[in-house]
Protein backbone atom coordinates (compact mmCIF):
# COMPACT_ATOMS: atom_id res chain seq x y z
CA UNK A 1 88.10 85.65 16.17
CA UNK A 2 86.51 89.24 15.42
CA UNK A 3 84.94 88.94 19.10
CA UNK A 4 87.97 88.16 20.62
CA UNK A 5 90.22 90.88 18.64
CA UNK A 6 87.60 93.37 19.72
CA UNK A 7 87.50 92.24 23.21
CA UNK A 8 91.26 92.26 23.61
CA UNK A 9 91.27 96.14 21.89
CA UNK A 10 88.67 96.98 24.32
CA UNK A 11 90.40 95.62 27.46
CA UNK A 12 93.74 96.86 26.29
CA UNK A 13 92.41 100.63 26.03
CA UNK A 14 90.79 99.99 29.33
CA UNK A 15 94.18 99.19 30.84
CA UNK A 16 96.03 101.76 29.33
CA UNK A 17 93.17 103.91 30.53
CA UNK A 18 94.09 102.96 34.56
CA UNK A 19 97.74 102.52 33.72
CA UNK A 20 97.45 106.45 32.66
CA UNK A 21 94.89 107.41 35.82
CA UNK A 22 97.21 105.24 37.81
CA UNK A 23 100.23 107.97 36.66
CA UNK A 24 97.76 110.94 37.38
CA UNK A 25 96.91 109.89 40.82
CA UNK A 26 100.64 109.38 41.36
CA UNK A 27 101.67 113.37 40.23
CA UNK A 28 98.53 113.97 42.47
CA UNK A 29 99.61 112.20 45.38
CA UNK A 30 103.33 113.73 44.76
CA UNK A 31 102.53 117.19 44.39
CA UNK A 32 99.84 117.36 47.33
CA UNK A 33 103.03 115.71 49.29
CA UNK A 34 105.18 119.05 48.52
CA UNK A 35 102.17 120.77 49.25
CA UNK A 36 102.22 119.46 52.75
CA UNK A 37 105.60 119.70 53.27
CA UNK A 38 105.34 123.39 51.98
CA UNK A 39 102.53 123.97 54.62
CA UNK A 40 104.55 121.81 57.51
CA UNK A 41 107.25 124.42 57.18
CA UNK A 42 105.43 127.00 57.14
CA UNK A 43 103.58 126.20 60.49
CA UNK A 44 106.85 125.69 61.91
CA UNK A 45 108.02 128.95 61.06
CA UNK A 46 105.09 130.02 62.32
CA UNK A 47 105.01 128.14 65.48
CA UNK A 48 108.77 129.56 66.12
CA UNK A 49 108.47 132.71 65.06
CA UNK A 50 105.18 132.75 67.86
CA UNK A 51 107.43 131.13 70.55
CA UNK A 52 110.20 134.14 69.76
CA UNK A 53 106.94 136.75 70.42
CA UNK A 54 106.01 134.94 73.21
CA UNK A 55 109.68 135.07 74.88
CA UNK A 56 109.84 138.59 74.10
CA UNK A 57 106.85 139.27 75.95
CA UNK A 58 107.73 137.52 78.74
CA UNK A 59 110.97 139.46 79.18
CA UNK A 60 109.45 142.87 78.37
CA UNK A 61 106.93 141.88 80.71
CA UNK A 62 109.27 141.15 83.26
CA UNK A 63 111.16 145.06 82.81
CA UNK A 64 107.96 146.76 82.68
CA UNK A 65 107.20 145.15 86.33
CA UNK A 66 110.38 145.69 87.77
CA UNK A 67 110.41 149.25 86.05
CA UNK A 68 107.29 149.41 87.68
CA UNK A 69 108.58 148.26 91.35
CA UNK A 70 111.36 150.79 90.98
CA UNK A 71 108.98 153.84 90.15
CA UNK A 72 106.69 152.99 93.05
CA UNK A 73 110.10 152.50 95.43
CA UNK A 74 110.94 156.20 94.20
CA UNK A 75 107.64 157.41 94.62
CA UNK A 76 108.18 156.17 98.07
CA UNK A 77 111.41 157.73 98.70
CA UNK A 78 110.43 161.11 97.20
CA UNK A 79 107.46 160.71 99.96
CA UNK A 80 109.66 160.40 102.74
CA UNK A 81 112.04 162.88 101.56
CA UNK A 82 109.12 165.58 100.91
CA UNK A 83 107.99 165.24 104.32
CA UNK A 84 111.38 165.58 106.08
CA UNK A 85 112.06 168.87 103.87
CA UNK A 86 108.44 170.00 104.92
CA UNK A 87 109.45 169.19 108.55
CA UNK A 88 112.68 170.79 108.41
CA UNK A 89 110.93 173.60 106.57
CA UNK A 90 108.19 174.10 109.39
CA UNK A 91 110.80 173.88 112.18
């Protein structure tokens, strides 16, 4: 009966021994969850705050050529208009 009593001690502590790891591995497995949801929103931010840059770029981009085009138009204009006053000049 001794054996038996100690056997039944020693397989209830073992039990309650995985019953308790069981709980740990659950608050592991819940807080690494948050973690990754933590960590999901933050690449999302991250991933729209890049797209916003990215946008921006592409429409500064955009000005800066045509700002570009125009200066090079005027360039050409103050060309053309140079030479007629240095025509009109010589004549």
């Amino acid at each position: 009966m001794e054996s038996l009593n100690n056997k039944l001690r020693d397989s209830n502590g073992r039990f309650l021994q995985m019953v308790e790891e069981c709980k740990m591995k659950a608050n592991m497995i819940t807080e690494l969850k948050r973690e990754n949801g933590e960590f999901e929103r933050k690449i999302k931010q991250t991933q729209e705050l890049y797209e916003q840059v990215r946008q921006d770029k592409n429409v500064f981009s955009t000005k800066l050529n045509n700002a570009i085009d125009q200066n090079v138009a005027f360039n050409m204009q103050f060309q053309i208009v140079k030479h007629k006053i240095e025509s009109l000049n010589t004549d």
